[in-house]
Protein backbone atom coordinates (compact mmCIF):
# COMPACT_ATOMS: atom_id res chain seq x y z
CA UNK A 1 5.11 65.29 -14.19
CA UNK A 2 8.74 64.70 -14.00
CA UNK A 3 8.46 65.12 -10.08
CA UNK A 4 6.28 61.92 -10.27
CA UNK A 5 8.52 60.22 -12.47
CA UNK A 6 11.70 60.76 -10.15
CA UNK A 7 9.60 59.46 -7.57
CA UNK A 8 8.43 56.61 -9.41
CA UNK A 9 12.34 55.86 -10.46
CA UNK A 10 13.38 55.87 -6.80
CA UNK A 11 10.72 53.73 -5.45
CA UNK A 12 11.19 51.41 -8.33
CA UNK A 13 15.22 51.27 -7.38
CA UNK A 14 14.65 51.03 -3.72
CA UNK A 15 11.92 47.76 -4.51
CA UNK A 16 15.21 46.34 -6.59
CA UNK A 17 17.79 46.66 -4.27
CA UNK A 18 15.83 45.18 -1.26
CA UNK A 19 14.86 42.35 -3.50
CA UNK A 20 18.51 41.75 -4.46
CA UNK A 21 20.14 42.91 -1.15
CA UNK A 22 22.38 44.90 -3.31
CA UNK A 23 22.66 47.77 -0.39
CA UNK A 24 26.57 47.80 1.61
CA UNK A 25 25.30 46.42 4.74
CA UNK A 26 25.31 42.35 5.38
CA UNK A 27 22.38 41.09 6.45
CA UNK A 28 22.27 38.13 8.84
CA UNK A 29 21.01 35.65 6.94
CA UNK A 30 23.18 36.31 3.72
CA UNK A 31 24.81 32.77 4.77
CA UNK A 32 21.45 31.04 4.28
CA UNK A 33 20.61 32.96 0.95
CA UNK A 34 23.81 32.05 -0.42
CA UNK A 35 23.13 28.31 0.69
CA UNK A 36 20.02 28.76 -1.27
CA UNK A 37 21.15 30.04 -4.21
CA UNK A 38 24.21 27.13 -4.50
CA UNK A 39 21.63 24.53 -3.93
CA UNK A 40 19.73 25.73 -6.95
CA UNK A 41 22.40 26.93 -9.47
CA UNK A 42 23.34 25.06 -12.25
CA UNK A 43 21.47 22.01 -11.10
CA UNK A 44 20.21 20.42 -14.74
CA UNK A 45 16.47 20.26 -14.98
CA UNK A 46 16.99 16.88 -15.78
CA UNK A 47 18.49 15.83 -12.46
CA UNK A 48 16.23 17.84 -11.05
CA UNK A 49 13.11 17.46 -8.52
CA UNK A 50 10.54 18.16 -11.58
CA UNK A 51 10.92 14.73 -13.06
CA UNK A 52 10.91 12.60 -9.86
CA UNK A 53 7.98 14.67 -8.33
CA UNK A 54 5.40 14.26 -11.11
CA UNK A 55 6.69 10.64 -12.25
CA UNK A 56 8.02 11.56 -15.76
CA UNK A 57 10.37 10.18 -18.51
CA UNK A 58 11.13 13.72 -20.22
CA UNK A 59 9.84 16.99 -19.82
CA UNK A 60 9.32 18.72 -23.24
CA UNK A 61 10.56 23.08 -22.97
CA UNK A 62 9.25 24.58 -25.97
CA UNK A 63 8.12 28.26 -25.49
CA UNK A 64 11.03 30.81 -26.83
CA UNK A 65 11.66 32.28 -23.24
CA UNK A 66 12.60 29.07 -21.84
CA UNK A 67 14.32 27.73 -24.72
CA UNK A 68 16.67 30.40 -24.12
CA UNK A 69 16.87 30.34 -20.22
CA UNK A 70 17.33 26.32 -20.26
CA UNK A 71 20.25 25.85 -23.14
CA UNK A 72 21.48 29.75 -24.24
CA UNK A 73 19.90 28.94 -27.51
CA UNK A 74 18.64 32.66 -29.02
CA UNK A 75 16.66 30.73 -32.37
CA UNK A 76 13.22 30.81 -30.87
CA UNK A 77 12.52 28.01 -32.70
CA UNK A 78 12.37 24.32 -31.95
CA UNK A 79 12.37 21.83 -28.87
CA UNK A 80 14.24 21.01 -25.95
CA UNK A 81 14.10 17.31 -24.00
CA UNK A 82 14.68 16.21 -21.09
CA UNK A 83 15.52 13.43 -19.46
CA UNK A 84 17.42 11.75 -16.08
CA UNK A 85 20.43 11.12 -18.40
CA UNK A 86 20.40 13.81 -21.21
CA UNK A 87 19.56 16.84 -22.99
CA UNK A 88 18.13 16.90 -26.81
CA UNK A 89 17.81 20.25 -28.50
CA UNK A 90 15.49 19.35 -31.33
CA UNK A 91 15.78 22.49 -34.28
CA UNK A 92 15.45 22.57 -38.24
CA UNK A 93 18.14 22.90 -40.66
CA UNK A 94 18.35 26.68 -40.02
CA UNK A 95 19.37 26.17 -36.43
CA UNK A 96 21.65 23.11 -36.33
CA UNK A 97 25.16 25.24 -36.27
CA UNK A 98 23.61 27.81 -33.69
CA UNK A 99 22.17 25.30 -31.43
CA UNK A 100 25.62 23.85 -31.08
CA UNK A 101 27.25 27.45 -30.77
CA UNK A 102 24.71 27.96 -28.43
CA UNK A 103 23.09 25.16 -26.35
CA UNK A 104 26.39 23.63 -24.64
CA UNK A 105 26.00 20.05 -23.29
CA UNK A 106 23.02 19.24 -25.61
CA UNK A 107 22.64 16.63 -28.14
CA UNK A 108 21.49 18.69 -31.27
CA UNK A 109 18.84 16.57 -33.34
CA UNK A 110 18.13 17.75 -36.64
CA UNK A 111 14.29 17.46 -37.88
CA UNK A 112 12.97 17.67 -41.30
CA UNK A 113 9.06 17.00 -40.24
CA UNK A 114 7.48 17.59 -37.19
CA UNK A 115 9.76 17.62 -34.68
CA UNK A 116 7.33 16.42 -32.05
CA UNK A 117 7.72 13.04 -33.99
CA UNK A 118 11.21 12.52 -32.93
CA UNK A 119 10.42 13.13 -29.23
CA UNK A 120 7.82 10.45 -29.48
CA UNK A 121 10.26 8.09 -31.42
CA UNK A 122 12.12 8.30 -27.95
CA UNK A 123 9.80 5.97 -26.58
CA UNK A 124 8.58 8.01 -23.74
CA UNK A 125 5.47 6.98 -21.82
CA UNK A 126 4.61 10.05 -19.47
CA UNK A 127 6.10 13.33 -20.34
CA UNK A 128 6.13 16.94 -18.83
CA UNK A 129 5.59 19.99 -21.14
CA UNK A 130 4.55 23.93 -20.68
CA UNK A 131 0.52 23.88 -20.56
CA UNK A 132 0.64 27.43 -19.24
CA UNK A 133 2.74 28.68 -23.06
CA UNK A 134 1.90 26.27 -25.62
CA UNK A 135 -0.55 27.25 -28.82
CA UNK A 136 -3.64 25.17 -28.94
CA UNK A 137 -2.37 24.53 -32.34
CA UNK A 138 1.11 22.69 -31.06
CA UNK A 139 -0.65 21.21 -28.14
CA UNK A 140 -3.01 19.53 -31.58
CA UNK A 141 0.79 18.05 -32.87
CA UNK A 142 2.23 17.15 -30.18
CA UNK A 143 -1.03 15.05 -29.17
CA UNK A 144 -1.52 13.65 -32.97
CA UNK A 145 2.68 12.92 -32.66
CA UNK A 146 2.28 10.87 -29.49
CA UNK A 147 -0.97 9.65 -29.49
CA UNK A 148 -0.15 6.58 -26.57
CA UNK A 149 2.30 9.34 -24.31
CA UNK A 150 0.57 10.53 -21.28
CA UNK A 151 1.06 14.09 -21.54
CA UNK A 152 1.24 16.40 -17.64
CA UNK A 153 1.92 20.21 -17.47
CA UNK A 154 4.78 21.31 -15.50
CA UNK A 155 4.65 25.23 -16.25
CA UNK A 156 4.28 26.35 -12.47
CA UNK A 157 6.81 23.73 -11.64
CA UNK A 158 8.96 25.59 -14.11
CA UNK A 159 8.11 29.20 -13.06
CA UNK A 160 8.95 27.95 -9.39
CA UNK A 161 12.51 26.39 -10.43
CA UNK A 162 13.35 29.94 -12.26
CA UNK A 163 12.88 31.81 -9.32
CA UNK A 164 15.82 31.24 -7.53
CA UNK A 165 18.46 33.41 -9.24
CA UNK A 166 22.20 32.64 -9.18
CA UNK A 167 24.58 35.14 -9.24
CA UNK A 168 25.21 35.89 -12.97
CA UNK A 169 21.11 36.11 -12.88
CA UNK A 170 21.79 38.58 -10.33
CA UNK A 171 24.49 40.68 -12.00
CA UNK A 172 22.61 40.80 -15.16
CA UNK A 173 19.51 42.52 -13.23
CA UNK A 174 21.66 45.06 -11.97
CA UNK A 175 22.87 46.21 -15.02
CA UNK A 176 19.44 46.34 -16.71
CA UNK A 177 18.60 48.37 -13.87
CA UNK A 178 21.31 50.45 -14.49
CA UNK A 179 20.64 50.85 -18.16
CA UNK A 180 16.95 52.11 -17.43
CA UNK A 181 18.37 54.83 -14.81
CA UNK A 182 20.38 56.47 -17.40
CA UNK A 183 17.65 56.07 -20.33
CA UNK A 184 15.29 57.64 -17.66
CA UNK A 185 17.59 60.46 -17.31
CA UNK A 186 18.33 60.48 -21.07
CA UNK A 187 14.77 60.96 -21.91
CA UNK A 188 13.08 63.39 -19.85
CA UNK A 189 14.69 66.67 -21.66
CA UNK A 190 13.59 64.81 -25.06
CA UNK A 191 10.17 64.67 -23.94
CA UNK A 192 8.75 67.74 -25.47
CA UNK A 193 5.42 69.47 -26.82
CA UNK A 194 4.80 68.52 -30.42
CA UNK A 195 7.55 65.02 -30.17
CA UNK A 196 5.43 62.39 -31.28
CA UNK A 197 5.48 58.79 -28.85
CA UNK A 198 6.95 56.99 -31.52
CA UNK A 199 9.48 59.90 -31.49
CA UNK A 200 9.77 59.30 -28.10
CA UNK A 201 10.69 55.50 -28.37
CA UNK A 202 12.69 54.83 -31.34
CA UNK A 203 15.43 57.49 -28.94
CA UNK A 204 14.49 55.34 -25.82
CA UNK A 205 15.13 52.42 -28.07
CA UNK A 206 18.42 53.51 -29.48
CA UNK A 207 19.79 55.16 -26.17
CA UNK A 208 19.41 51.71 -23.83
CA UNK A 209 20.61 49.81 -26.90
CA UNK A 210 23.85 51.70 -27.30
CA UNK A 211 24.10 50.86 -23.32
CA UNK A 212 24.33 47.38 -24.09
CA UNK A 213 20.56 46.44 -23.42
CA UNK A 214 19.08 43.57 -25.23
CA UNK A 215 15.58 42.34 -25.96
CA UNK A 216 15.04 38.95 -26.58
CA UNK A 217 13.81 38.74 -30.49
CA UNK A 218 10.90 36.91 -30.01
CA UNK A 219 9.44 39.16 -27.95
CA UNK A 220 9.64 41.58 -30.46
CA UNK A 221 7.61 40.15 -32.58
């Protein structure tokens, strides 16, 4: 009933603004929160704890979600290295121009192949990559493309370095939230008998999108 959804949207709203403090009063320890958040902002993975903790050469980001999070690059497609001295964005021919738009501060490698091949023509011994995203089908590549590289998943030590949000992180949660209080609004006088669902979210859909909201394409697949 709509009385449970507006009670819904207001608990939902009161969970987000405790989690992101986003309420006119200053707490105490907004000092040590900010601390926190400096500490972890724009620190490169690479330079990072991840590599010195579990004793690797590179650490190998291939799932869409953190392609994008790591480097801005929006393809969906292709590889991202790291190391203690630099970043390799590793796409097809489709990608090269975009991944240089996109990824700032990466090398952009071009592959024709497999581009696991190139990562193991690096020469690295021990490297890091996401055991908690990767197909079975990849993981069958990347171990026939570096048969002598000691392979170690770092997916929870990449969830845990992604939790700390910096401010822009921030500021773009608060406007999604935003977005989804007006669509909620927007929609309840649409909802109707005889409206079909699909009815339902192709307005949802075209409401939040004229807000400004954005799904990331691969997860629209």
């Amino acid at each position: 009933t709509p009385t449970h959804l507006t009670f819904l949207k207001k608990w939902s709203w009161q969970k987000v603004e405790k989690m992101l403090d986003l309420k006119d009063n200053v707490v105490e320890d907004a000092k040590i929160v900010q601390q926190q958040i400096k500490l972890y902002t724009n620190i490169p993975l690479s330079k990072g704890d991840i590599l010195r903790r579990k004793n690797l050469e590179a650490i190998v980001i291939t799932s869409p979600q953190n392609l994008y999070y790591f480097s801005g690059f929006t393809g969906g497609e292709g590889l991202l290295v790291f190391t203690s001295e630099k970043k390799y964005i590793i796409v097809d021919g489709r990608y090269t121009i975009q991944a240089k738009e996109q990824a700032n501060g990466f090398e952009v490698i071009q592959y024709s192949v497999l581009p696991y091949k190139i990562s193991a023509d690096m020469g690295f011994d021990k490297i890091g990559f996401e055991d908690k995203t990767i197909s079975y089908n990849d993981f069958k590549m990347m171990s026939h493309a570096m048969p002598a590289v000691t392979t170690i998943g770092v997916s929870d030590e990449l969830n845990e370095y992604r939790k700390v949000k910096n401010e822009e992180e921030c500021k773009n949660i608060r406007h999604a939230e935003h977005i989804g209080d007006m669509a909620f609004e927007h929609i309840l006088p649409f909802i109707k008998p005889g409206i079909t669902e699909r009815e339902i979210a192709l307005e949802l859909e075209f409401f939040m999108k004229k807000q400004g909201a954005s799904a990331y394409k691969n997860h629209e697949k």
